[in-house]
C-alpha atoms as a PDB file:
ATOM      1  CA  UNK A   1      12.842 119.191  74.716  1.00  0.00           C
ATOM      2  CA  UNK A   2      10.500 121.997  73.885  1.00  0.00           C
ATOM      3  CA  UNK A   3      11.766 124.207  77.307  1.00  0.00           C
ATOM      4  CA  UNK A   4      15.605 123.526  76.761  1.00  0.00           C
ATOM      5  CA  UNK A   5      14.521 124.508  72.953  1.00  0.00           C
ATOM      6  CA  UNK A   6      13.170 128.036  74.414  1.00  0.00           C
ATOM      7  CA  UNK A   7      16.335 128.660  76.395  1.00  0.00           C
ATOM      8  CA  UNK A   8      18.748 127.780  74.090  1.00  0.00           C
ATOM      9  CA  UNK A   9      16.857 130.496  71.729  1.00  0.00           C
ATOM     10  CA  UNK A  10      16.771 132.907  74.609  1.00  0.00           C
ATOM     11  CA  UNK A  11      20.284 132.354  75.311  1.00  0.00           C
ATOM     12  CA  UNK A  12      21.924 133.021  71.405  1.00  0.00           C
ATOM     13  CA  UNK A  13      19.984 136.041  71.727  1.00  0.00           C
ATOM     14  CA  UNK A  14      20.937 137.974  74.438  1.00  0.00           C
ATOM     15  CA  UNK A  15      24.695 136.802  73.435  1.00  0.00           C
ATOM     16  CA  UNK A  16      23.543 138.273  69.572  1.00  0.00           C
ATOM     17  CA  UNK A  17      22.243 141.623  71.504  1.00  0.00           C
ATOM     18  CA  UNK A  18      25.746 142.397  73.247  1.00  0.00           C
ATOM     19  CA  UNK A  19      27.115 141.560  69.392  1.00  0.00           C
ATOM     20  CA  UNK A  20      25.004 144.092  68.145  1.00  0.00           C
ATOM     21  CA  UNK A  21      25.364 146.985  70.637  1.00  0.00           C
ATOM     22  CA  UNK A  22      28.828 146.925  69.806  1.00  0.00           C
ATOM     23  CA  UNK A  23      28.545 146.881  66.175  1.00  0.00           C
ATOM     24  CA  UNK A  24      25.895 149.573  66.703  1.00  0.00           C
ATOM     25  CA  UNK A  25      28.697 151.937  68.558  1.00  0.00           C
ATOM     26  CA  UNK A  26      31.567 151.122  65.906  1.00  0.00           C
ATOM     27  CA  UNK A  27      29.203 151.838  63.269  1.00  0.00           C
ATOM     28  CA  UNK A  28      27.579 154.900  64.736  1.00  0.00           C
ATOM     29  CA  UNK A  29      31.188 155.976  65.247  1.00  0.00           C
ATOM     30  CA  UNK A  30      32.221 155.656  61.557  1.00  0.00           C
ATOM     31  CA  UNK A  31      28.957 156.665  59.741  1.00  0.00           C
ATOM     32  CA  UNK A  32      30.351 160.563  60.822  1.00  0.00           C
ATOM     33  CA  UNK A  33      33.717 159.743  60.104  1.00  0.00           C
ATOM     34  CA  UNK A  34      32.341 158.961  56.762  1.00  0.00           C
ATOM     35  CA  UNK A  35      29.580 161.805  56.436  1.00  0.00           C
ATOM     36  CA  UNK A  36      32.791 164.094  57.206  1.00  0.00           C
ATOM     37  CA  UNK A  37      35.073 162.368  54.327  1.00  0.00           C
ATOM     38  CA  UNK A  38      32.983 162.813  51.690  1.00  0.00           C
ATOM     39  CA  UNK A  39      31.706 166.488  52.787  1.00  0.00           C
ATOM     40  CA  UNK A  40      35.977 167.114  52.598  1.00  0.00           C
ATOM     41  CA  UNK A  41      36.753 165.004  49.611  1.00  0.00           C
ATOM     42  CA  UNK A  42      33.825 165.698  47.305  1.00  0.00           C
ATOM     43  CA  UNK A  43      33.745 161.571  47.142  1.00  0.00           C
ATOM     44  CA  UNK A  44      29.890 159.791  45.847  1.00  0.00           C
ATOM     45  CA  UNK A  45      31.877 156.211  46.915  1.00  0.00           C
ATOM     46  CA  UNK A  46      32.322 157.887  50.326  1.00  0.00           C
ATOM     47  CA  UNK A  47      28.452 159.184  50.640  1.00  0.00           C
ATOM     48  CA  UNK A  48      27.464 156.025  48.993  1.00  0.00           C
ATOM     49  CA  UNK A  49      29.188 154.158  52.303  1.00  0.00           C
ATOM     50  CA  UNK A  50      27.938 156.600  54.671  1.00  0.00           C
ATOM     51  CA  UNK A  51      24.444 156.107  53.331  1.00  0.00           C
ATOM     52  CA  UNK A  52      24.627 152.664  53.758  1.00  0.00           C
ATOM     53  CA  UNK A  53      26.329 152.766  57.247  1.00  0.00           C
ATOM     54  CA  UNK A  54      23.510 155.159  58.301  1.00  0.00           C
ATOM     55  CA  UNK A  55      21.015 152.140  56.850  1.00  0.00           C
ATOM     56  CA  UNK A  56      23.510 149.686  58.777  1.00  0.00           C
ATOM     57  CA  UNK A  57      23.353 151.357  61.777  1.00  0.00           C
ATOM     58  CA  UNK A  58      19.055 151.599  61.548  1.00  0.00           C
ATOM     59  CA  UNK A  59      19.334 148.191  60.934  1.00  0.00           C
ATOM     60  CA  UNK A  60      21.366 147.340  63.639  1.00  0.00           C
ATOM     61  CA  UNK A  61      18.841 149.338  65.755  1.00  0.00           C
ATOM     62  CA  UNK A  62      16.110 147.231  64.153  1.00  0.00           C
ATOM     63  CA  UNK A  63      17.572 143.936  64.761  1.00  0.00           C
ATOM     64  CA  UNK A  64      17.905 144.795  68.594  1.00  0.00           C
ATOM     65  CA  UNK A  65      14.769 145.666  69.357  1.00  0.00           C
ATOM     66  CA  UNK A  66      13.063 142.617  66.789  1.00  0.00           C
ATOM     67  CA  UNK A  67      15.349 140.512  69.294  1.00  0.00           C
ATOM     68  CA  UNK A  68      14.227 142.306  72.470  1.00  0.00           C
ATOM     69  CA  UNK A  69      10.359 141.840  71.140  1.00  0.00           C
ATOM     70  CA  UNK A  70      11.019 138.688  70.314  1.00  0.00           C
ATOM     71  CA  UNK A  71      11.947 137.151  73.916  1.00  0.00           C
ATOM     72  CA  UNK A  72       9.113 138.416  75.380  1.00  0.00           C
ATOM     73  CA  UNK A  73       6.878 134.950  76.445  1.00  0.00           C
ATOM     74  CA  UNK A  74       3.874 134.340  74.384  1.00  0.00           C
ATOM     75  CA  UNK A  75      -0.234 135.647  75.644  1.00  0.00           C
ATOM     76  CA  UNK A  76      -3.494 134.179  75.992  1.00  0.00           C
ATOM     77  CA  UNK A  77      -3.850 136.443  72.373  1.00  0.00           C
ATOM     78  CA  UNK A  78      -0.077 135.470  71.173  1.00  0.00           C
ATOM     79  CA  UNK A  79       0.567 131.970  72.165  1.00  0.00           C
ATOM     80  CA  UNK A  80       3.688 131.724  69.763  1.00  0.00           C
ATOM     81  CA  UNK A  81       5.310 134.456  71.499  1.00  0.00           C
ATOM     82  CA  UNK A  82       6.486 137.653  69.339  1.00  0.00           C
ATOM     83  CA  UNK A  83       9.485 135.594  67.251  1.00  0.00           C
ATOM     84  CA  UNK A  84       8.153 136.915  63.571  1.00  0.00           C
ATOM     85  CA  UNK A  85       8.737 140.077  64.807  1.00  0.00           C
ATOM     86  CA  UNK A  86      12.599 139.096  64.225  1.00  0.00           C
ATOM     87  CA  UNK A  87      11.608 137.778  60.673  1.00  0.00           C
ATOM     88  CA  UNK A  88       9.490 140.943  59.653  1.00  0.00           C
ATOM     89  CA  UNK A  89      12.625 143.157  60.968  1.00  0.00           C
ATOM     90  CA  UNK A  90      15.072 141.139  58.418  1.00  0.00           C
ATOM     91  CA  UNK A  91      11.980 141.333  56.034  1.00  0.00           C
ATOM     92  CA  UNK A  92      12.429 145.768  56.383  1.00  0.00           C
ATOM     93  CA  UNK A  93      16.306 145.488  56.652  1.00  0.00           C
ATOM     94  CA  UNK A  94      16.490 144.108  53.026  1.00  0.00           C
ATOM     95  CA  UNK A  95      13.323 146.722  51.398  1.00  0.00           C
ATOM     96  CA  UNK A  96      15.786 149.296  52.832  1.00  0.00           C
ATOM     97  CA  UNK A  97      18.446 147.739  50.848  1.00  0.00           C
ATOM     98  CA  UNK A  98      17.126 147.861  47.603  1.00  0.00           C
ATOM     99  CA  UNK A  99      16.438 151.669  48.812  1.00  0.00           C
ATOM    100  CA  UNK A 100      19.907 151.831  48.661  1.00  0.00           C
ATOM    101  CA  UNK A 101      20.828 149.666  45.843  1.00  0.00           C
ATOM    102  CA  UNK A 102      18.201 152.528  43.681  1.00  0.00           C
ATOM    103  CA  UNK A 103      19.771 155.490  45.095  1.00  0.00           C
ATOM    104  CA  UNK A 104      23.170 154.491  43.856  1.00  0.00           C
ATOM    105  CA  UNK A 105      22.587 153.490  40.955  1.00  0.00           C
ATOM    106  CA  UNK A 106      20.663 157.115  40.194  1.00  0.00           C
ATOM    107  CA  UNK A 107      23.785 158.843  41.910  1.00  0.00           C
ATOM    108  CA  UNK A 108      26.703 157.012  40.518  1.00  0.00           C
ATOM    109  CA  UNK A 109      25.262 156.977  36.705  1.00  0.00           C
ATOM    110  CA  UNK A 110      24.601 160.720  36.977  1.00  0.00           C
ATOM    111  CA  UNK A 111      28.099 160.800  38.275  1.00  0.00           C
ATOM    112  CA  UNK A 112      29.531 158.761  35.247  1.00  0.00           C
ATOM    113  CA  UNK A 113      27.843 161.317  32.585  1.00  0.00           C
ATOM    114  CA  UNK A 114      29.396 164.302  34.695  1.00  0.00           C
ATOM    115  CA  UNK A 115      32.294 163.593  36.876  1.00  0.00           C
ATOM    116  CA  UNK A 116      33.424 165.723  39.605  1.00  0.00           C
ATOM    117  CA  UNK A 117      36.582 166.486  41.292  1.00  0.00           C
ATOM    118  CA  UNK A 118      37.475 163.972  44.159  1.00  0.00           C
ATOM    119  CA  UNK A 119      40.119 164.260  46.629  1.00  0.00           C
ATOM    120  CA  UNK A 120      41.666 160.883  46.129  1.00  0.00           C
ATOM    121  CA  UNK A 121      44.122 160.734  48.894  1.00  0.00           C
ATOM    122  CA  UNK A 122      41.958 162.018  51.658  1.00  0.00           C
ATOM    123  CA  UNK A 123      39.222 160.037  50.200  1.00  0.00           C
ATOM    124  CA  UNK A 124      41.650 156.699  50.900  1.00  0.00           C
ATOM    125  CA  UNK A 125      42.703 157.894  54.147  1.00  0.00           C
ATOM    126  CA  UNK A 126      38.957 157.926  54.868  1.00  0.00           C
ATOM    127  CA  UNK A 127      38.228 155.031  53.878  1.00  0.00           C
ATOM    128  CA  UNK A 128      40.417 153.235  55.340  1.00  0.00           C
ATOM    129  CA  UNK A 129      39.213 154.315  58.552  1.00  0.00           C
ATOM    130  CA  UNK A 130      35.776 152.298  57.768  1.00  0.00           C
ATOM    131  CA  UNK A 131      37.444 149.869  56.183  1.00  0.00           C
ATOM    132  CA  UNK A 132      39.091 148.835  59.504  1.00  0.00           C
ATOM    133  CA  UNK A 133      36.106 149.498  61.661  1.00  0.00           C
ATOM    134  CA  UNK A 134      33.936 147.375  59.193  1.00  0.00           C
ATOM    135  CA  UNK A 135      36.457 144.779  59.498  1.00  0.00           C
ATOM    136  CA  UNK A 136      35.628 144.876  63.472  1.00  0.00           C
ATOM    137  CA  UNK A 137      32.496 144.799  63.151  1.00  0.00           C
ATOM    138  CA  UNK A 138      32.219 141.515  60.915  1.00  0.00           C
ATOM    139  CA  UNK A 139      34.600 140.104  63.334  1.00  0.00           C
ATOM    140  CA  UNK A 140      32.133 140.833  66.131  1.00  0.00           C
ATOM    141  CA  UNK A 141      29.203 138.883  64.309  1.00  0.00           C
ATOM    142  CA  UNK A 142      31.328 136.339  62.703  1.00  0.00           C
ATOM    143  CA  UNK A 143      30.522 134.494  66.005  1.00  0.00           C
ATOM    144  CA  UNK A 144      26.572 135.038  65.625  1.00  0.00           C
ATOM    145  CA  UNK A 145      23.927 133.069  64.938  1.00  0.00           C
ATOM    146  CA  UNK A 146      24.195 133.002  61.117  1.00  0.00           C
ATOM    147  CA  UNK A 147      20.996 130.651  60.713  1.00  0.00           C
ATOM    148  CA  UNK A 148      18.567 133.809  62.087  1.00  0.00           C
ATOM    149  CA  UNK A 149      17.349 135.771  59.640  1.00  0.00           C
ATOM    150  CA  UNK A 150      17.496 138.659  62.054  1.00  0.00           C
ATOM    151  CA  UNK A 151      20.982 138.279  62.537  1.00  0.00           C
ATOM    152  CA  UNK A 152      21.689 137.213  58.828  1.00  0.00           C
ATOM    153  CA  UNK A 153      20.199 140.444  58.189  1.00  0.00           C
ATOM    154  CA  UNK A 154      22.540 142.290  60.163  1.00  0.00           C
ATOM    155  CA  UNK A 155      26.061 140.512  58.922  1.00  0.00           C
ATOM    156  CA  UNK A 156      24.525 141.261  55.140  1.00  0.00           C
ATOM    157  CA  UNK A 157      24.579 145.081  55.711  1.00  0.00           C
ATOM    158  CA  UNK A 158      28.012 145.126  57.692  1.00  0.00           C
ATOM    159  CA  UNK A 159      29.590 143.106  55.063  1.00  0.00           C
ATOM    160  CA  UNK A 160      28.465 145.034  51.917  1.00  0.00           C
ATOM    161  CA  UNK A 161      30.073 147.786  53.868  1.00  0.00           C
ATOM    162  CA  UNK A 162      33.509 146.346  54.140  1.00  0.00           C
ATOM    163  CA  UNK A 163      32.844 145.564  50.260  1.00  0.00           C
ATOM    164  CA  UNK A 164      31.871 148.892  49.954  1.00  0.00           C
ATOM    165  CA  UNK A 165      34.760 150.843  52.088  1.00  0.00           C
ATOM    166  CA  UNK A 166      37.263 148.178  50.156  1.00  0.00           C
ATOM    167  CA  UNK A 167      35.784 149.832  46.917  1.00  0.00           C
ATOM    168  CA  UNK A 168      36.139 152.589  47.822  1.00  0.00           C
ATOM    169  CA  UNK A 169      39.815 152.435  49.137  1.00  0.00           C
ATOM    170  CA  UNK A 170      41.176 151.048  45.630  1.00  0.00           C
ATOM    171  CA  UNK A 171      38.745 153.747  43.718  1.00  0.00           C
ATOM    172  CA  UNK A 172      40.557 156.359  45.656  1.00  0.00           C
ATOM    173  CA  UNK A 173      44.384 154.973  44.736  1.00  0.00           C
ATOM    174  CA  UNK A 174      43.030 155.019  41.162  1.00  0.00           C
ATOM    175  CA  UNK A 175      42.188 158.805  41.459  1.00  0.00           C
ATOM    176  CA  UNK A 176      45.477 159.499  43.187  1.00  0.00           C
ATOM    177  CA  UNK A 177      47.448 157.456  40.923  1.00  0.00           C
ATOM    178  CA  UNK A 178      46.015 157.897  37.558  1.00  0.00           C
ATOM    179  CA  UNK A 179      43.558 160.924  37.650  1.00  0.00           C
ATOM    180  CA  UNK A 180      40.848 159.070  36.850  1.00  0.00           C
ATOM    181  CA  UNK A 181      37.468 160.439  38.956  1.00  0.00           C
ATOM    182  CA  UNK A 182      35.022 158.071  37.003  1.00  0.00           C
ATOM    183  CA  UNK A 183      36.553 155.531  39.473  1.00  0.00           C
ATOM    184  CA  UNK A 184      34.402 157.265  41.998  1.00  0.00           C
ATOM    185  CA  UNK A 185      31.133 156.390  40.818  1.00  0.00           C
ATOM    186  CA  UNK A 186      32.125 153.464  39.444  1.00  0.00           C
ATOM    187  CA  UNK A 187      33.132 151.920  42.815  1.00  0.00           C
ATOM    188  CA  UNK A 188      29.776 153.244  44.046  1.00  0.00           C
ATOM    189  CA  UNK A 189      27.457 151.439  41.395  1.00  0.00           C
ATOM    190  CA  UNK A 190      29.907 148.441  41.938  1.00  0.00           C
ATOM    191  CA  UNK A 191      28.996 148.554  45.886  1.00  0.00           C
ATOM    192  CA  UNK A 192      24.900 148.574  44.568  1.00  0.00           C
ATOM    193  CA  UNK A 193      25.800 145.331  42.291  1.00  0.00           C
ATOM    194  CA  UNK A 194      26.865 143.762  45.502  1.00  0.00           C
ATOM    195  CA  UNK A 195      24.168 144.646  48.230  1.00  0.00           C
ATOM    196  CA  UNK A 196      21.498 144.047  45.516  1.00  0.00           C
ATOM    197  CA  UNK A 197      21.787 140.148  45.492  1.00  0.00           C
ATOM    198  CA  UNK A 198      21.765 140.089  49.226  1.00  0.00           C
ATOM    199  CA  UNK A 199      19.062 142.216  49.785  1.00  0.00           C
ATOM    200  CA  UNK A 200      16.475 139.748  47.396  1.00  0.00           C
ATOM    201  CA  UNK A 201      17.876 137.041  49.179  1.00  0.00           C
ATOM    202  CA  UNK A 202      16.642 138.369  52.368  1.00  0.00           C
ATOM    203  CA  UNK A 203      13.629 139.064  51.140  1.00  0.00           C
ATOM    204  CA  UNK A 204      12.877 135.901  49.467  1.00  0.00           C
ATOM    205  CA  UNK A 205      13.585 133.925  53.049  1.00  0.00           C
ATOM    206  CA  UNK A 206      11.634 136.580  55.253  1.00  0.00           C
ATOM    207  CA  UNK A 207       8.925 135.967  52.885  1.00  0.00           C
ATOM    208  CA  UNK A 208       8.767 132.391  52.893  1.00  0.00           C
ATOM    209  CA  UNK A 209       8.552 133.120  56.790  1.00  0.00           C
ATOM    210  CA  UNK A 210       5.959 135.246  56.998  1.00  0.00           C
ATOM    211  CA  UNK A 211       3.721 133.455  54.070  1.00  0.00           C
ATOM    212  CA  UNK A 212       4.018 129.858  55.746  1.00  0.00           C
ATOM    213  CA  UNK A 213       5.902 128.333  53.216  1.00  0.00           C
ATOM    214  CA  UNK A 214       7.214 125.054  54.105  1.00  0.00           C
ATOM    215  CA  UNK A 215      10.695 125.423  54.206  1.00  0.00           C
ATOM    216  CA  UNK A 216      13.141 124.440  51.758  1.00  0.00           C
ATOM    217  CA  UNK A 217      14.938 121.697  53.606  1.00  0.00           C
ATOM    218  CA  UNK A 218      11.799 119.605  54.653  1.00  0.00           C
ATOM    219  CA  UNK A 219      10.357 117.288  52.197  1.00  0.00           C
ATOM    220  CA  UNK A 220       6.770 116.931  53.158  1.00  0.00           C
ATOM    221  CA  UNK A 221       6.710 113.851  50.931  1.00  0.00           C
ATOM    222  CA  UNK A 222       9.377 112.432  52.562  1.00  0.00           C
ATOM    223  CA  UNK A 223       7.988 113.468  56.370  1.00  0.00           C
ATOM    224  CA  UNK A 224       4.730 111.531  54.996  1.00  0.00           C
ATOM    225  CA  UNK A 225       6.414 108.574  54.198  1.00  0.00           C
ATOM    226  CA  UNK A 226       8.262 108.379  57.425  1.00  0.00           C
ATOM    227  CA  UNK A 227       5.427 109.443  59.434  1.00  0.00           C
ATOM    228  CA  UNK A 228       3.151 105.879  57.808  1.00  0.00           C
ATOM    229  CA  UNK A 229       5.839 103.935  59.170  1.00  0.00           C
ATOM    230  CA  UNK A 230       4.774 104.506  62.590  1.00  0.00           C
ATOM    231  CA  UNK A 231       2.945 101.422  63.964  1.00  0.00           C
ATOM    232  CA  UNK A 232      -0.713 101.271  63.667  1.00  0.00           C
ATOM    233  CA  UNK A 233      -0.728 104.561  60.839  1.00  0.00           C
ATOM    234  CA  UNK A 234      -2.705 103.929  57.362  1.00  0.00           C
ATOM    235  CA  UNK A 235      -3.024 107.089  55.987  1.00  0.00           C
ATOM    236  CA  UNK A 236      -1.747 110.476  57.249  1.00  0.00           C
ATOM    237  CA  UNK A 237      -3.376 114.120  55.536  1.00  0.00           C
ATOM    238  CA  UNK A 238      -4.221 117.595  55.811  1.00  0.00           C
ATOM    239  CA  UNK A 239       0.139 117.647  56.478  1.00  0.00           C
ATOM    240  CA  UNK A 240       1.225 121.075  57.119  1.00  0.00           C
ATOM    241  CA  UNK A 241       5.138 123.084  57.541  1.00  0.00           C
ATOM    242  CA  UNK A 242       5.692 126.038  58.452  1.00  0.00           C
ATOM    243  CA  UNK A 243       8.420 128.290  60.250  1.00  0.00           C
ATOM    244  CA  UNK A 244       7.611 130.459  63.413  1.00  0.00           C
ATOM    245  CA  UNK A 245      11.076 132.320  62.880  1.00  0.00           C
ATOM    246  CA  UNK A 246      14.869 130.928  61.728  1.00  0.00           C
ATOM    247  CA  UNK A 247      15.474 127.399  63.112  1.00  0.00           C
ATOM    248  CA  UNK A 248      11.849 126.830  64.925  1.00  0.00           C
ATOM    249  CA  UNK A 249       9.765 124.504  62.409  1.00  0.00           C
ATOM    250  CA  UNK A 250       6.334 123.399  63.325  1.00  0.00           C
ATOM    251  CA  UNK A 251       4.292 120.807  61.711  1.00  0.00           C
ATOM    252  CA  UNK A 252       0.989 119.261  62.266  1.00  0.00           C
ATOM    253  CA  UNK A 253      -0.766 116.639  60.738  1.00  0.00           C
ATOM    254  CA  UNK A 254      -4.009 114.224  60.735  1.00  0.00           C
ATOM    255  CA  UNK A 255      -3.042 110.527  61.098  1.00  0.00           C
ATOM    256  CA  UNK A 256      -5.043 107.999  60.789  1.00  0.00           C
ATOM    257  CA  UNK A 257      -4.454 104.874  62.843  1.00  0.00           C
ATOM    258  CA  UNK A 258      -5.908 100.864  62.815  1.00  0.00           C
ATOM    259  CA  UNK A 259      -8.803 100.334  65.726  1.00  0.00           C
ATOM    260  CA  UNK A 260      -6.409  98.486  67.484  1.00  0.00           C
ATOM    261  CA  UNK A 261      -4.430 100.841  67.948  1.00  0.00           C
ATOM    262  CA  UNK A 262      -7.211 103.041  69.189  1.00  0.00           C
ATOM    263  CA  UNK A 263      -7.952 100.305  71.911  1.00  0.00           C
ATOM    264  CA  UNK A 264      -4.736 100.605  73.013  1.00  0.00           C
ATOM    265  CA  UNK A 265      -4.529 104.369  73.692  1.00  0.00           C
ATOM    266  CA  UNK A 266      -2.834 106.587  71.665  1.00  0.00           C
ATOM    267  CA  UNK A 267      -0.332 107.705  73.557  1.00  0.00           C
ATOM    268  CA  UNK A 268       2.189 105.474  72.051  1.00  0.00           C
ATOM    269  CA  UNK A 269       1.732 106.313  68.336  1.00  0.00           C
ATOM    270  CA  UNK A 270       1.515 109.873  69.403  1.00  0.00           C
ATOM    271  CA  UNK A 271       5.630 109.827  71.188  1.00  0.00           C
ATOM    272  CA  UNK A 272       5.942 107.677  67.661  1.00  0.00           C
ATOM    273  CA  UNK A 273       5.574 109.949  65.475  1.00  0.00           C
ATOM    274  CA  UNK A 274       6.783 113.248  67.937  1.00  0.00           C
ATOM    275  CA  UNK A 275      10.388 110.822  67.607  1.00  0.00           C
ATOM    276  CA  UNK A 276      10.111 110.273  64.099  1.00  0.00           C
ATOM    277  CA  UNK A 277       9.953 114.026  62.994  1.00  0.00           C
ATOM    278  CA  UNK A 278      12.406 115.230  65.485  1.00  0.00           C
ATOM    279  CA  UNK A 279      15.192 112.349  64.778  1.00  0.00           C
ATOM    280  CA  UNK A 280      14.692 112.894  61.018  1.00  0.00           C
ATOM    281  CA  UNK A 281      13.994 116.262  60.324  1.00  0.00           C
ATOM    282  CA  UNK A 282      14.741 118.412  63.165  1.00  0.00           C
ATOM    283  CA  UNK A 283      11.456 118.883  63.827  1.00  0.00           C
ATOM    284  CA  UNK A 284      10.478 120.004  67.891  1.00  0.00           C
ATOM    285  CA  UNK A 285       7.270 121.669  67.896  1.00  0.00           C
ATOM    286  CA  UNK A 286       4.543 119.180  66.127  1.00  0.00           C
ATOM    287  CA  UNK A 287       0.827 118.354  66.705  1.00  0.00           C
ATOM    288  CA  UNK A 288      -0.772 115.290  65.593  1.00  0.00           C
ATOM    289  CA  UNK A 289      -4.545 114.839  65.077  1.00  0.00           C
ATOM    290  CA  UNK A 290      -5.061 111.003  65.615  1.00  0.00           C
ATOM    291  CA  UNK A 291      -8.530 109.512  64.032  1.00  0.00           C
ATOM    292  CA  UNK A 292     -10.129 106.281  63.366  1.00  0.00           C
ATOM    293  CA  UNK A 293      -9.165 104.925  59.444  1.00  0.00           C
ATOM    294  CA  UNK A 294     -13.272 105.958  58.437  1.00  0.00           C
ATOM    295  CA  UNK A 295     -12.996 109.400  60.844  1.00  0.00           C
ATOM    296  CA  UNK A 296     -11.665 110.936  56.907  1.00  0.00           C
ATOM    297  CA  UNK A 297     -15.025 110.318  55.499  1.00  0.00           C
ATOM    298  CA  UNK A 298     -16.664 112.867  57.845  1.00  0.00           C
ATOM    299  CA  UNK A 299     -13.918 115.563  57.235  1.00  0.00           C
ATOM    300  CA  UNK A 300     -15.035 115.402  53.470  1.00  0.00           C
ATOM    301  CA  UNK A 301     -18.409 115.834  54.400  1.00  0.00           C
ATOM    302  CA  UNK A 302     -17.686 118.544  56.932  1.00  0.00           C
ATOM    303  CA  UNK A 303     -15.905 120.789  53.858  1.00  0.00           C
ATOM    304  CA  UNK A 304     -18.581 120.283  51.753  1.00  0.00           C
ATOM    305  CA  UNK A 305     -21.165 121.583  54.044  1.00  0.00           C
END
């Protein structure tokens, strides 16, 4: 189960890489487009989205190369392989983000106390332009592996900028319309209330990643109770969780099992308990430590010494 596990991972990446190289081109494409709208229009919504397209596209960058890292096999020095690499680029995509989240708020309140002339109708005519290509681009990830943080890191920063170049488009038909150019900055600190949210959550998941949190869907209380219904277990301790990178859990645990159950070999309780974590929780990668019911005793006296 553990090889087909590895392919099956290898596979959703490389099919996540061609998803990105073309996001990477569309967005490369309309972070100039952009750059060259507000230059002409005089627009802070429009530089706001080109910022943040120029942080996309990084990102994008980031997220290929964490993915090409990341399927390189493991070492005699690396024996997980180089998967937190993907979790550590997600980790920098949403620090960038609050970056971003800053600088707009500085820009678009300074904006608000002294507004400046915006073209409105070029500035929609721009806008629209990302607004289509960002539309693309979600469509091209849409079909990605949502559960990687790698990859969730990714669709966050394309789809704050469709939120953004939307925000843009209707602050533009306000300035057209009505005359109002506070709409400008406003649509730019509305486009930092939206990436802000996103940008902790990514940060809060990369971090329970890379501090070996247990993760949020496994109850270890309810693994342990599962795992001393296995035949021959009294006691099971020292039960750990953690997550290599998205949707690769490992456990390990000490177990201890009845002297009959010794005499017999382990080998049965051990394909026991490797079915009972992977039927119930998901669970692939674990490693048990089976010990006589006294063996605890001496682990006590071991930690004291």
């Amino acid at each position: 189960m553990g090889a087909g596990h590895g392919h099956g991972h290898a596979a959703g990446r490389a099919e996540d890489r061609s998803r990105l190289r073309w996001v990477l081109a569309v967005t490369g494409t309309i972070l100039v487009v952009e750059l060259v709208g507000a230059w002409t229009t005089g627009s802070l919504a429009l530089l706001a989205d080109a910022g943040h397209m120029a942080t996309d596209a990084g990102a994008v960058v980031l997220a290929l190369g964490a993915s090409y890292v990341a399927s390189r096999p493991g070492t005699g020095r690396s024996t997980f392989g180089y998967h937190r690499v993907e979790v550590m680029a997600a980790f920098v995509n949403g620090v960038v983000l609050l970056g971003v989240c800053g600088y707009l708020g500085y820009a678009g309140i300074a904006r608000l106390a002294a507004p400046q002339e915006v073209a409105g109708g070029a500035m929609v005519l721009f806008a629209l332009v990302g607004l289509v290509a960002n539309a693309v681009s979600m469509l091209i990830l849409s079909r990605a592996d949502s559960s990687s943080l790698n990859m969730r890191g990714a669709i966050n920063e394309v789809l704050a900028d469709l939120l953004g170049s939307v925000l843009a488009v209707v602050a533009g038909l306000v300035i057209v319309v009505w005359g109002w150019e506070r709409a400008d900055p406003v649509a730019s600190l509305l486009i930092a209330a939206l990436v802000l949210p996103r940008a902790v959550l990514l940060i809060r998941d990369a971090g329970r990643v890379l501090l070996e949190l247990a993760p949020v869907d496994l109850d270890l209380d309810e693994v342990r109770h599962h795992l001393l219904h296995a035949p021959g277990v009294v006691d099971v301790h020292d039960l750990h969780a953690w997550t290599i990178t998205s949707g690769m859990t490992s456990l390990s645990a000490h177990v201890s099992v009845t002297d009959e159950v010794l005499a017999q070999g382990v080998g049965g309780v051990l394909d026991a308990l490797g079915d009972c974590v992977a039927a119930h929780f998901g669970v692939e990668h674990a490693t048990f430590q089976v010990e006589p019911v006294g063996h605890r005793d001496h682990e006590h006296l071991g930690e004291m010494h």
